[in-house]
PDB file of N, CA and C in Angstrom:
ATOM      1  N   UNK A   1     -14.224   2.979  64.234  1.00  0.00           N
ATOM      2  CA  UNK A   1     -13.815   2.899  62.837  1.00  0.00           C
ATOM      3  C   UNK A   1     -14.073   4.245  62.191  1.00  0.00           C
ATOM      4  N   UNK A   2     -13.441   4.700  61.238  1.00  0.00           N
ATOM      5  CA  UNK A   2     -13.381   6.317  60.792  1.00  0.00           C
ATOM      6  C   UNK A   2     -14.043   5.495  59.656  1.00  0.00           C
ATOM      7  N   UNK A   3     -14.903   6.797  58.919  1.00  0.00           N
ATOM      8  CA  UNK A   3     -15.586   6.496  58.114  1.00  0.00           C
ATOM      9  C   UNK A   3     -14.674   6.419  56.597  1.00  0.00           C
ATOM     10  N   UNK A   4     -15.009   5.692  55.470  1.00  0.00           N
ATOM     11  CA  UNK A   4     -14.283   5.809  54.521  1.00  0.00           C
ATOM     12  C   UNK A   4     -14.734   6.256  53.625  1.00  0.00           C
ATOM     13  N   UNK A   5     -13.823   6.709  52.463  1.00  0.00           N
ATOM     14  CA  UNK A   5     -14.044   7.113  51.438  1.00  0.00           C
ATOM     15  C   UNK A   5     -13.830   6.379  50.220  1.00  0.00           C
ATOM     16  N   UNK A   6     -13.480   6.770  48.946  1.00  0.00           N
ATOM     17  CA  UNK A   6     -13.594   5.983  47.964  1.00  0.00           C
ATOM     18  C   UNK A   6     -11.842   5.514  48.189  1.00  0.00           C
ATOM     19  N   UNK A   7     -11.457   4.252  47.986  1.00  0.00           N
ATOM     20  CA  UNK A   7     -10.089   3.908  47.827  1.00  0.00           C
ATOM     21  C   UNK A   7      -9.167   4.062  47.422  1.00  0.00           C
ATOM     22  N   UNK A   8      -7.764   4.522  47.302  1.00  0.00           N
ATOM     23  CA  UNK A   8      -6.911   4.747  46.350  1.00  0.00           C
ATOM     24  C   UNK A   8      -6.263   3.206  45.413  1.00  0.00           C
ATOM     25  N   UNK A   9      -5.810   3.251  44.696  1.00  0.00           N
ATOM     26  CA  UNK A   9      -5.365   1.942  43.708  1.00  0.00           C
ATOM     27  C   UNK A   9      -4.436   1.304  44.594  1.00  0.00           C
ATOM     28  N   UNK A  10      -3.623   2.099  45.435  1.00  0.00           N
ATOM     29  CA  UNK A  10      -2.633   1.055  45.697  1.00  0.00           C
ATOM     30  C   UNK A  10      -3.317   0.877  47.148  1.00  0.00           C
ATOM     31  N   UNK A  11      -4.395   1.124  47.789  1.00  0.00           N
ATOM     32  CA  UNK A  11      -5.255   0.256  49.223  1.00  0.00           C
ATOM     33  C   UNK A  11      -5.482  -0.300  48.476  1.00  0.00           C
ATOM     34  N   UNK A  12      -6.238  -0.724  47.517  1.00  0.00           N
ATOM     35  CA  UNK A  12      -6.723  -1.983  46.984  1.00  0.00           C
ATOM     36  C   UNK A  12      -5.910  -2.883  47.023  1.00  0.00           C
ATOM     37  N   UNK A  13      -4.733  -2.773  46.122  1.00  0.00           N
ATOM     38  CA  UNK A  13      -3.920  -3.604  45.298  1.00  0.00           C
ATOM     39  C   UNK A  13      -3.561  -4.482  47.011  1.00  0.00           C
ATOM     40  N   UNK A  14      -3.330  -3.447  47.979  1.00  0.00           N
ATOM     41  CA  UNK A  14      -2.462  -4.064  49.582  1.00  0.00           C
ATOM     42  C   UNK A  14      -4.007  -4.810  50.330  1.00  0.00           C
ATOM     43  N   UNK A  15      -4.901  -4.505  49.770  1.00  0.00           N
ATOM     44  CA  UNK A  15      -5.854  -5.130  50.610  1.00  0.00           C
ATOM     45  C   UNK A  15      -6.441  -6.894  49.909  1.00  0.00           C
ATOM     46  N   UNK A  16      -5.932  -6.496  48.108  1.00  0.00           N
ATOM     47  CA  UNK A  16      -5.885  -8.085  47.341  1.00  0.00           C
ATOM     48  C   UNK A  16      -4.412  -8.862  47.605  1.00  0.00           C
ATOM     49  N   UNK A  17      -3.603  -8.495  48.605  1.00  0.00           N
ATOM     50  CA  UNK A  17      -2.408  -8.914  48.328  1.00  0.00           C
ATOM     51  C   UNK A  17      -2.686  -9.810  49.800  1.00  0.00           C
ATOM     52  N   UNK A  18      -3.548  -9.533  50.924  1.00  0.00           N
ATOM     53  CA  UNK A  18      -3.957 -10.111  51.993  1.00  0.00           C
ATOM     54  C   UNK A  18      -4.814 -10.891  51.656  1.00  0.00           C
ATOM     55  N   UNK A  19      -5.649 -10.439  50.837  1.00  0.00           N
ATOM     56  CA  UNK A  19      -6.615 -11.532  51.120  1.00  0.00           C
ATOM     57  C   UNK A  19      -5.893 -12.815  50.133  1.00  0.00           C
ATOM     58  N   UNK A  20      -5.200 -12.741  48.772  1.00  0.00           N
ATOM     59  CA  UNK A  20      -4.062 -13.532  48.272  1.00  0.00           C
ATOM     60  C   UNK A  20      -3.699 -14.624  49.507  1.00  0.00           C
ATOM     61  N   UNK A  21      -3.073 -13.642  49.859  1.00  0.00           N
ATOM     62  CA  UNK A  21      -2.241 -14.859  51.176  1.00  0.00           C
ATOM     63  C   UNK A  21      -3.213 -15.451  51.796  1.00  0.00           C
ATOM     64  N   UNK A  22      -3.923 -14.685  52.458  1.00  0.00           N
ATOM     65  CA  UNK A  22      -4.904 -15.546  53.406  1.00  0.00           C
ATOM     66  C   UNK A  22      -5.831 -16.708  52.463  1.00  0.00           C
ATOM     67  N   UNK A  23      -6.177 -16.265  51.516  1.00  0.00           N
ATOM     68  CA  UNK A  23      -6.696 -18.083  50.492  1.00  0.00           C
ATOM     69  C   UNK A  23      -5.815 -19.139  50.490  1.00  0.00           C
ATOM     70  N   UNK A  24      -4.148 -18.524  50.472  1.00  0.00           N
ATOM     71  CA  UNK A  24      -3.438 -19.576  50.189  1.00  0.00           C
ATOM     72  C   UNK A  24      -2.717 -19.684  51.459  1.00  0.00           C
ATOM     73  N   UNK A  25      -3.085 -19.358  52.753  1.00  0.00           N
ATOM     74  CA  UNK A  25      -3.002 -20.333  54.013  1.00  0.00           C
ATOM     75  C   UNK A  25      -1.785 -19.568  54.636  1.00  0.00           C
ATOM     76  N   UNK A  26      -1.079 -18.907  54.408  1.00  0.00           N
ATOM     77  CA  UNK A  26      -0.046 -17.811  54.695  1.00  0.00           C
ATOM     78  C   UNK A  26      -0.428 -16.841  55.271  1.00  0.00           C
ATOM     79  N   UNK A  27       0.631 -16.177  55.760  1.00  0.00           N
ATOM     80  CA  UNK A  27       0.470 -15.164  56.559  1.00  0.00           C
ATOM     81  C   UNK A  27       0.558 -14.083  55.950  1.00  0.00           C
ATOM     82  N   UNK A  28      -0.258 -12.871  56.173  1.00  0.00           N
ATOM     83  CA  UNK A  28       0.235 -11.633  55.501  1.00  0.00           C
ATOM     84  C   UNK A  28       0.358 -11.039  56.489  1.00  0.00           C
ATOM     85  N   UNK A  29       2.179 -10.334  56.383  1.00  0.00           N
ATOM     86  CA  UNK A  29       2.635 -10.070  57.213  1.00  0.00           C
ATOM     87  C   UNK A  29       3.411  -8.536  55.795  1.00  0.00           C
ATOM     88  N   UNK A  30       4.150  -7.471  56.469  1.00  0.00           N
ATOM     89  CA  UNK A  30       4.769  -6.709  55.686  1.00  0.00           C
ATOM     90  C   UNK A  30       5.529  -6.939  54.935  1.00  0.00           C
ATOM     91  N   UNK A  31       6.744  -8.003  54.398  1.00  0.00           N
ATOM     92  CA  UNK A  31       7.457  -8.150  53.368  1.00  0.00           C
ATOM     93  C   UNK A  31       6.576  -9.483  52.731  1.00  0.00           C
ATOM     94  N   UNK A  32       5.955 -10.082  53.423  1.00  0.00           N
ATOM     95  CA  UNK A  32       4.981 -11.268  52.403  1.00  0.00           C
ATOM     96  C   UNK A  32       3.962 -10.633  51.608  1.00  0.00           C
ATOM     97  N   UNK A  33       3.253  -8.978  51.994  1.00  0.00           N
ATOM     98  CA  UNK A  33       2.309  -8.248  50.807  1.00  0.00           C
ATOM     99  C   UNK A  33       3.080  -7.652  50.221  1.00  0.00           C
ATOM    100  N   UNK A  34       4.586  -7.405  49.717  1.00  0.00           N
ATOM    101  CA  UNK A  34       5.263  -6.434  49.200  1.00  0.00           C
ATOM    102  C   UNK A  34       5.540  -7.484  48.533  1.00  0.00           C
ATOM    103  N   UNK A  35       5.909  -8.676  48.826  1.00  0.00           N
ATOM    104  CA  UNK A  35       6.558  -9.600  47.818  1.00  0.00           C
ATOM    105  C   UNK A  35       5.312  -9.941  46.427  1.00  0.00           C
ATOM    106  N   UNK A  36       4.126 -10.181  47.202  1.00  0.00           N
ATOM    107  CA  UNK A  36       2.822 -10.836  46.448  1.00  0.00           C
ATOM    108  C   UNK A  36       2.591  -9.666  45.567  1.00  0.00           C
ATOM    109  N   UNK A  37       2.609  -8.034  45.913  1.00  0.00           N
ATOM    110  CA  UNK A  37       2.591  -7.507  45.229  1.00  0.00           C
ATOM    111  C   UNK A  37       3.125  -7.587  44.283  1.00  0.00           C
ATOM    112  N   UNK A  38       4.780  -7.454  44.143  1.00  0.00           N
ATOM    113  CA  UNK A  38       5.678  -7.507  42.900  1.00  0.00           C
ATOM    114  C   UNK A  38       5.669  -8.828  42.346  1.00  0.00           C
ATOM    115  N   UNK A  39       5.189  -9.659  42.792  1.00  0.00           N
ATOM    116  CA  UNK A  39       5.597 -10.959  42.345  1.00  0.00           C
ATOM    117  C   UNK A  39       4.052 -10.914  41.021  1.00  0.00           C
ATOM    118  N   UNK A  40       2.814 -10.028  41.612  1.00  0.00           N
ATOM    119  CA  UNK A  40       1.416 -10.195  40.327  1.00  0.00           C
ATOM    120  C   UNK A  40       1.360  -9.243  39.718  1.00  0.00           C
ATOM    121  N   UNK A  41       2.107  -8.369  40.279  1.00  0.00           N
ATOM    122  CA  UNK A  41       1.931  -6.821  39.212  1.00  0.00           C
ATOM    123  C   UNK A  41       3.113  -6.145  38.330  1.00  0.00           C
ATOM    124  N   UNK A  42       4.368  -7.195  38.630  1.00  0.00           N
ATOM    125  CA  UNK A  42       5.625  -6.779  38.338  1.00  0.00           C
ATOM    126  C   UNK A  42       6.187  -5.306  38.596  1.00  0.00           C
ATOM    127  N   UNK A  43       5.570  -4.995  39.919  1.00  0.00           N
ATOM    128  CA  UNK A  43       5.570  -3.780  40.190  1.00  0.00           C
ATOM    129  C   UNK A  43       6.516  -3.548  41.579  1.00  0.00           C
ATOM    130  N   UNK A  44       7.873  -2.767  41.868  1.00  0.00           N
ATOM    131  CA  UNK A  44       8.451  -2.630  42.255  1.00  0.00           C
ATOM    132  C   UNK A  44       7.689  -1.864  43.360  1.00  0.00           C
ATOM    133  N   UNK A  45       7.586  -1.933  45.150  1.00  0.00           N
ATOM    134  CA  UNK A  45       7.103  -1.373  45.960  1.00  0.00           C
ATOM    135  C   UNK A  45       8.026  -1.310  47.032  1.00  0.00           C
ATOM    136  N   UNK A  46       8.013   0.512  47.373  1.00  0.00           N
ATOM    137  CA  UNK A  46       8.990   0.708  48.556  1.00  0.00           C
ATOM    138  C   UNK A  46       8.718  -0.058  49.918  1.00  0.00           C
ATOM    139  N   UNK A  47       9.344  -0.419  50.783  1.00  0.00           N
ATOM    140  CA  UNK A  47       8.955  -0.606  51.886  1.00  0.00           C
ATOM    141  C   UNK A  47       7.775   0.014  52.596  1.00  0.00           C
ATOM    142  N   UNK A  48       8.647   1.213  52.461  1.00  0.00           N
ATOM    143  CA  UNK A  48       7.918   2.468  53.738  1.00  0.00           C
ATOM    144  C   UNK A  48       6.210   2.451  53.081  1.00  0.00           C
ATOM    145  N   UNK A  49       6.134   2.378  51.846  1.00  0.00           N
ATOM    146  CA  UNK A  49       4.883   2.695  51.448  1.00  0.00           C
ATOM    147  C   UNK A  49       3.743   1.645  51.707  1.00  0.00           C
ATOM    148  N   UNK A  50       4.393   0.457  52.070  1.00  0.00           N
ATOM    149  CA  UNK A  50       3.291  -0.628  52.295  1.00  0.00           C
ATOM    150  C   UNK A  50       3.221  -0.518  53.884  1.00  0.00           C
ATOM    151  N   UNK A  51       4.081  -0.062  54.576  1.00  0.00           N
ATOM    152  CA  UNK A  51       3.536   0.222  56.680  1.00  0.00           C
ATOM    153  C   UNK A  51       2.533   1.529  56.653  1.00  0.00           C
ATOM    154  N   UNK A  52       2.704   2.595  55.919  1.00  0.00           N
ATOM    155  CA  UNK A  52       1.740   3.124  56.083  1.00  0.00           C
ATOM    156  C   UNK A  52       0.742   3.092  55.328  1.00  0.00           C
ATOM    157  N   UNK A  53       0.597   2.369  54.019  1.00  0.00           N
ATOM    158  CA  UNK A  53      -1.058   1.684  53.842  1.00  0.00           C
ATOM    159  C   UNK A  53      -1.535   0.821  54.360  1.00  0.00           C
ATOM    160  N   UNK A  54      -0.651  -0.115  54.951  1.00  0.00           N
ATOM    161  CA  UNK A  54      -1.263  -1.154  56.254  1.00  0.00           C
ATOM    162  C   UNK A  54      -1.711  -0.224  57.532  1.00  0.00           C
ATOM    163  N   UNK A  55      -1.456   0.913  57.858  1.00  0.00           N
ATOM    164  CA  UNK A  55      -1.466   1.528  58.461  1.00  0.00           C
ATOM    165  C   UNK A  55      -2.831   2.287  58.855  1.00  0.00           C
ATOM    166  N   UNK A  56      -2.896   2.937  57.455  1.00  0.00           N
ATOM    167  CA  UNK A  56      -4.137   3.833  57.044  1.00  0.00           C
ATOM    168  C   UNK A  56      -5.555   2.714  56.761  1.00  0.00           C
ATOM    169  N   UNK A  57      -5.466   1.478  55.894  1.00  0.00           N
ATOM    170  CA  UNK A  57      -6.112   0.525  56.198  1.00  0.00           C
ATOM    171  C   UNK A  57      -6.925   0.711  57.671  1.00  0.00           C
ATOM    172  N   UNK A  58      -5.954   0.209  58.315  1.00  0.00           N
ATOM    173  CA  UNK A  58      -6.418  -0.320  59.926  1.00  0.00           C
ATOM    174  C   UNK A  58      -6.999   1.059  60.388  1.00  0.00           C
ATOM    175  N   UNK A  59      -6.632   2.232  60.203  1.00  0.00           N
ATOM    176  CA  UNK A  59      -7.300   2.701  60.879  1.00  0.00           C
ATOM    177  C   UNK A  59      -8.972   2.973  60.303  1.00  0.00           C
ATOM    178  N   UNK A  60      -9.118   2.464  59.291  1.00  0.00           N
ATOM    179  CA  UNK A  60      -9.833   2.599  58.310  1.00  0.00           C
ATOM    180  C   UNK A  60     -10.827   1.312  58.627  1.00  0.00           C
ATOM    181  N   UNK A  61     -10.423   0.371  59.269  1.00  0.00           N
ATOM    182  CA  UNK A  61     -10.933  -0.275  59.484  1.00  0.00           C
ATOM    183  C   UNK A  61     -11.789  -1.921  58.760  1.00  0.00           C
ATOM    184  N   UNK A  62     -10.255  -1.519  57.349  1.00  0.00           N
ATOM    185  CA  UNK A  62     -10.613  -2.259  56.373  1.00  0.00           C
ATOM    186  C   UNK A  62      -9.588  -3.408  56.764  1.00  0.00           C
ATOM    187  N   UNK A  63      -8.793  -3.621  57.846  1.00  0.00           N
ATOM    188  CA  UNK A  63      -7.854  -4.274  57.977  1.00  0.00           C
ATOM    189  C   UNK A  63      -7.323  -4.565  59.630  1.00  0.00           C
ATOM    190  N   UNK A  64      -7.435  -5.762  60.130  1.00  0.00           N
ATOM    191  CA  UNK A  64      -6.760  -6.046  61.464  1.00  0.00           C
ATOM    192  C   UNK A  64      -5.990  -6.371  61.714  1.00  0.00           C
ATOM    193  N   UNK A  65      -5.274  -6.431  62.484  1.00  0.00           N
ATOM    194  CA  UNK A  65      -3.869  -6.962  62.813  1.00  0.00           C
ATOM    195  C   UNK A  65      -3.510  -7.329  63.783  1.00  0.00           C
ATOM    196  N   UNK A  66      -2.628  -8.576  64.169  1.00  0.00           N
ATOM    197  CA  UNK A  66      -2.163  -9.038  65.530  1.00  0.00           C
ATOM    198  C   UNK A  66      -0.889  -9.421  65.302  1.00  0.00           C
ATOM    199  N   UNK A  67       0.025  -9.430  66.401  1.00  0.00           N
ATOM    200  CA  UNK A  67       1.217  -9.882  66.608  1.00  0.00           C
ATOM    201  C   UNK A  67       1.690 -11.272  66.746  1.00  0.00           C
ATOM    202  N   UNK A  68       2.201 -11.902  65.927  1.00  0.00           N
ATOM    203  CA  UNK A  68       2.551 -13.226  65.659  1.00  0.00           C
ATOM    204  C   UNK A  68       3.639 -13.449  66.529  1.00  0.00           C
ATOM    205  N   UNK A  69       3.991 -14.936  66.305  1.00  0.00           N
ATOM    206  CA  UNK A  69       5.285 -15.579  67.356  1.00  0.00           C
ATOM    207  C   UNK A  69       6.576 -14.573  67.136  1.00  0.00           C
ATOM    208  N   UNK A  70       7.752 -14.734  67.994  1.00  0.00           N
ATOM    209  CA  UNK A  70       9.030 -13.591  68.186  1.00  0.00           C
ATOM    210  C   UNK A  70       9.483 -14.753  66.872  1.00  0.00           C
ATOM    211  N   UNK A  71      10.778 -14.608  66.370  1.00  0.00           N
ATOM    212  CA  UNK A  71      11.988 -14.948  65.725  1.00  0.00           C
ATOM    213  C   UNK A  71      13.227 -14.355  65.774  1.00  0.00           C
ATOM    214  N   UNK A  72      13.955 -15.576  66.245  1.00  0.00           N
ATOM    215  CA  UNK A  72      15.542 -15.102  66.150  1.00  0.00           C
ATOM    216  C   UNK A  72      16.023 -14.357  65.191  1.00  0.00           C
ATOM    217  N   UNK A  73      15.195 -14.819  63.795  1.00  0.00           N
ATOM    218  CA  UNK A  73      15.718 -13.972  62.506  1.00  0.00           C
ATOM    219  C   UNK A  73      15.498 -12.407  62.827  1.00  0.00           C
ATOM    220  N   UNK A  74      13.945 -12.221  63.193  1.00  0.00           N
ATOM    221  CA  UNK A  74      13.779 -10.796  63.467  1.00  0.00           C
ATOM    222  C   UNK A  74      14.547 -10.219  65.150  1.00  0.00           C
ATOM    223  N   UNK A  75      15.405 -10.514  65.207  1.00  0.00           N
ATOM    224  CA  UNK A  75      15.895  -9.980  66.729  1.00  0.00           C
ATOM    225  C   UNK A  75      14.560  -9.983  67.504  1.00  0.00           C
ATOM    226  N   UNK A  76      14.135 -11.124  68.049  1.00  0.00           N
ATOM    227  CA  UNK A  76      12.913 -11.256  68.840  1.00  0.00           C
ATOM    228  C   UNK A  76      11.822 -10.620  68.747  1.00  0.00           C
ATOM    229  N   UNK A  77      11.400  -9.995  67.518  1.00  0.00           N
ATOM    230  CA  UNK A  77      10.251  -9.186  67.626  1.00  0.00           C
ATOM    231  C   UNK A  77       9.915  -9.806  67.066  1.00  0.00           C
ATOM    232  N   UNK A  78       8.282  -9.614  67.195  1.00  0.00           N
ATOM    233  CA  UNK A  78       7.234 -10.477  66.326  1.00  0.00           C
ATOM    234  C   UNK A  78       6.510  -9.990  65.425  1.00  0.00           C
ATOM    235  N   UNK A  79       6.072 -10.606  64.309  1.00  0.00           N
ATOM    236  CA  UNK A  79       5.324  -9.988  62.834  1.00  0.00           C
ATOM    237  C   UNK A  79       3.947  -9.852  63.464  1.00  0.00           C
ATOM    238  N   UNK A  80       3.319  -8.368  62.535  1.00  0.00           N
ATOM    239  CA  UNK A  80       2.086  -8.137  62.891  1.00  0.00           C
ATOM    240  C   UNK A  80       1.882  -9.153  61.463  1.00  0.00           C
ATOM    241  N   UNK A  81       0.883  -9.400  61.787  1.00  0.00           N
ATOM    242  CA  UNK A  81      -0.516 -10.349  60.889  1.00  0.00           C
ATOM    243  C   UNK A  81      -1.445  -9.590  60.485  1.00  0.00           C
ATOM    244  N   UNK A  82      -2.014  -9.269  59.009  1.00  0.00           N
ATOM    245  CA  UNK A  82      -2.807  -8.853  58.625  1.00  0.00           C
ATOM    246  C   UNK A  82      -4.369  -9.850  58.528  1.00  0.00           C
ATOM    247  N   UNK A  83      -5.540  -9.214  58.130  1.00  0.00           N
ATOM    248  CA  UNK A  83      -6.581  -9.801  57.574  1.00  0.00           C
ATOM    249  C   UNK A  83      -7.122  -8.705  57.471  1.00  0.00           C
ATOM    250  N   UNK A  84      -7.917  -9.013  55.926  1.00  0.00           N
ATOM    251  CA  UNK A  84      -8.956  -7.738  56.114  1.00  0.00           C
ATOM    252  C   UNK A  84     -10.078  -8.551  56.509  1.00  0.00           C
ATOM    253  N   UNK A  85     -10.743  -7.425  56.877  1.00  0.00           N
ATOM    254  CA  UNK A  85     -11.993  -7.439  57.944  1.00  0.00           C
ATOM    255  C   UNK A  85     -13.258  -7.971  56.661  1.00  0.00           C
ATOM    256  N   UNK A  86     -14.280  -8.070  57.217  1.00  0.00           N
ATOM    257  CA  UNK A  86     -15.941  -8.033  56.310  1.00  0.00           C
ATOM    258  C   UNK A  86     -16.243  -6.708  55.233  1.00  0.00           C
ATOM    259  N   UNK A  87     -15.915  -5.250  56.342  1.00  0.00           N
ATOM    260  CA  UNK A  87     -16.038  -4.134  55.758  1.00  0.00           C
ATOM    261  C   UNK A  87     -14.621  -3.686  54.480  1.00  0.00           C
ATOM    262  N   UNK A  88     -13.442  -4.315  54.582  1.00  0.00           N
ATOM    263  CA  UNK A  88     -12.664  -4.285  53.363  1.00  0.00           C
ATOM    264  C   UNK A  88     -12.792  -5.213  52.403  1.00  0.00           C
ATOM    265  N   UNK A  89     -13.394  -6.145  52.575  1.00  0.00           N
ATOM    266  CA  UNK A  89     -14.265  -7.235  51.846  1.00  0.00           C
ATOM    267  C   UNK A  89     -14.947  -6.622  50.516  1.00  0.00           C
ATOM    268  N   UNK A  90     -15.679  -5.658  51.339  1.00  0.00           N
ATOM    269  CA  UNK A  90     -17.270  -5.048  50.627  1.00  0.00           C
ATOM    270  C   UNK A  90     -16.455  -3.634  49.572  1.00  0.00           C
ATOM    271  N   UNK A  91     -15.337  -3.400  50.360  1.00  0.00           N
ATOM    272  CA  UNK A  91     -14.830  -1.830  50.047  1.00  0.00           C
ATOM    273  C   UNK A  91     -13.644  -2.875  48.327  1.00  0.00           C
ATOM    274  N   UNK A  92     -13.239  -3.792  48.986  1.00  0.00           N
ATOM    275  CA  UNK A  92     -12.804  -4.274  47.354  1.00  0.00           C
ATOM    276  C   UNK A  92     -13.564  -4.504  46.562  1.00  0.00           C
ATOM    277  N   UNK A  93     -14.927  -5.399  46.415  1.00  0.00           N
ATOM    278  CA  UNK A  93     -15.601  -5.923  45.754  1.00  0.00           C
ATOM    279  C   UNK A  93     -16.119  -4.502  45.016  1.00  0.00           C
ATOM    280  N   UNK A  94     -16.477  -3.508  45.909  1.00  0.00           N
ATOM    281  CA  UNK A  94     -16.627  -1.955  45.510  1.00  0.00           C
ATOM    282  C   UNK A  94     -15.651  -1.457  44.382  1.00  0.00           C
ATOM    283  N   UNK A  95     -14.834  -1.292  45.244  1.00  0.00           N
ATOM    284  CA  UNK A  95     -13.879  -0.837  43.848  1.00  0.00           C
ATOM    285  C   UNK A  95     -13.542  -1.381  42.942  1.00  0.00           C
ATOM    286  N   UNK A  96     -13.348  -2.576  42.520  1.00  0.00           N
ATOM    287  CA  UNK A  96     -13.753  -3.747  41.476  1.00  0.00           C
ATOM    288  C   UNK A  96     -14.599  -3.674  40.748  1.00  0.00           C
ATOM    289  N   UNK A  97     -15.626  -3.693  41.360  1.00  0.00           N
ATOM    290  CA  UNK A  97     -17.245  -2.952  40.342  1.00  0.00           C
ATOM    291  C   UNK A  97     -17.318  -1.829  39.807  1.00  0.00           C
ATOM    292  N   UNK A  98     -16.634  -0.545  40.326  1.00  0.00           N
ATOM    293  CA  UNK A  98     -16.775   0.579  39.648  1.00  0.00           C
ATOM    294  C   UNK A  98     -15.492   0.612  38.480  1.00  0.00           C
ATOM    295  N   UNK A  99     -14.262   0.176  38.607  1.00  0.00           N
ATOM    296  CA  UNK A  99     -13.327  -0.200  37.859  1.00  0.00           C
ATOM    297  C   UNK A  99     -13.771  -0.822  36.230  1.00  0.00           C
ATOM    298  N   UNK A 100     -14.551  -2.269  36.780  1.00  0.00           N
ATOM    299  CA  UNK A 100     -15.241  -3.017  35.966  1.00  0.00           C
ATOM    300  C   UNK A 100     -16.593  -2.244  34.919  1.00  0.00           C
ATOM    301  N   UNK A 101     -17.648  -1.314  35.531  1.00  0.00           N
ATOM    302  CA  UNK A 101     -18.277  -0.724  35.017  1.00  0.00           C
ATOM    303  C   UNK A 101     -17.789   0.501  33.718  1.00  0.00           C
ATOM    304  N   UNK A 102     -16.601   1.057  34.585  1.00  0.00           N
ATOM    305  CA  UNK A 102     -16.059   2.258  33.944  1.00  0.00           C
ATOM    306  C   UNK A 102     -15.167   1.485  32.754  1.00  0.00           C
ATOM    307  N   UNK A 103     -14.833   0.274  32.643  1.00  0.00           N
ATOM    308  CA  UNK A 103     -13.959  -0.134  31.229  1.00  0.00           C
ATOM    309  C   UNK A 103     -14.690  -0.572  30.386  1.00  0.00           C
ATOM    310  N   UNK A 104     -16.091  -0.861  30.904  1.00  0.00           N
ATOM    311  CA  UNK A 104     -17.106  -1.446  29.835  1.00  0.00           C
ATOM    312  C   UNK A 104     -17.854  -0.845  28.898  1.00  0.00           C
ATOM    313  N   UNK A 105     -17.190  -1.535  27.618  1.00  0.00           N
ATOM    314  CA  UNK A 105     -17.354   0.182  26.163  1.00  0.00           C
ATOM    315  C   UNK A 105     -16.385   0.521  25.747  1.00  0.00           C
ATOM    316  N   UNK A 106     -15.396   0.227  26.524  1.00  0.00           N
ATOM    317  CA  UNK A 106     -13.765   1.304  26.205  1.00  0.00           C
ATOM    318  C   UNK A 106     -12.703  -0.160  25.908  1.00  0.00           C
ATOM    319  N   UNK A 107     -12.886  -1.396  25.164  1.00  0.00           N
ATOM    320  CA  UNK A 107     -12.541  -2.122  24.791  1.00  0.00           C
ATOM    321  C   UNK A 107     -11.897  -2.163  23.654  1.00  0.00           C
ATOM    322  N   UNK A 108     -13.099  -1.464  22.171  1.00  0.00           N
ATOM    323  CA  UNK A 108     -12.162  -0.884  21.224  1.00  0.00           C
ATOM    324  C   UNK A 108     -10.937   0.113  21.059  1.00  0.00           C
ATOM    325  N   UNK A 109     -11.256   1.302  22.158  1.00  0.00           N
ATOM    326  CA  UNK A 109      -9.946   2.351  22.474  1.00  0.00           C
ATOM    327  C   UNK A 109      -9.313   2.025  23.283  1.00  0.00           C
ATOM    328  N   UNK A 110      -9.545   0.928  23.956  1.00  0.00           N
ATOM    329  CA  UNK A 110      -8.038   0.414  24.537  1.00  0.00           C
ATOM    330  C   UNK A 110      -7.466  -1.104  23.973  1.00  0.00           C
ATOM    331  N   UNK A 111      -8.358  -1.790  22.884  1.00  0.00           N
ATOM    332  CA  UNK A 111      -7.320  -2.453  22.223  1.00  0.00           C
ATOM    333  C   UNK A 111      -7.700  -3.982  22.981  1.00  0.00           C
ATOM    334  N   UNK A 112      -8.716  -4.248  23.716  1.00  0.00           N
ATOM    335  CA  UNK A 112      -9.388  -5.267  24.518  1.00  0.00           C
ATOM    336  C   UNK A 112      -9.868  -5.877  23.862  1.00  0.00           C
ATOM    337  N   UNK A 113      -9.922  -7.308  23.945  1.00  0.00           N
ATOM    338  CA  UNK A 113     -10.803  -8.077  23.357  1.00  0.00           C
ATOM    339  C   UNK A 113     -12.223  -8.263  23.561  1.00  0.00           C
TER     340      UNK A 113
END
């Protein structure tokens, strides 16, 4: 596992979009975290940009992956399967907390209740 550093916004956002699915019994697979994405953030995401943060993830070690059953739909290839691991667990809850710390105070200048 390569050691990590502090996260960028959109590893997070792809590493809450797995664990999303995986609570709700689904697979996170590459167009099921692109969908979950746009579907909670109303945020439009390229393809290409979610294979190589699934990408950088894994090597990162915040994220595993295995190859699921073939489908006719996909011309016999099979979906990799995401999960994040224990250590992307700790690395969200991380960046969550420092997120959370740094807005606390800044409620009146940003108009927060």
């Amino acid at each position: 596992m390569a050691p990590t550093g502090p996260l960028g916004e959109f590893e997070v956002v792809i590493l809450m979009a797995v664990l999303h699915l995986g609570q709700a019994g689904g697979d996170a697979f590459g167009s099921a975290i692109r969908d979950e994405i746009e579907r909670r953030s109303g945020r439009r995401v390229p393809r290409g940009s979610i294979y190589v943060t699934l990408d950088r993830l894994e090597e990162k070690g915040l994220l595993v992956s295995k190859l699921g059953d073939t489908t006719a739909g996909r011309g016999g290839r099979p979906k990799r399967i995401f999960r994040v691991t224990p250590g992307g667990k700790k690395a969200v809850k991380h960046s969550v907390a420092v997120v959370t710390r740094m807005h606390a105070g800044l409620e009146p200048i940003l108009g927060d209740r």
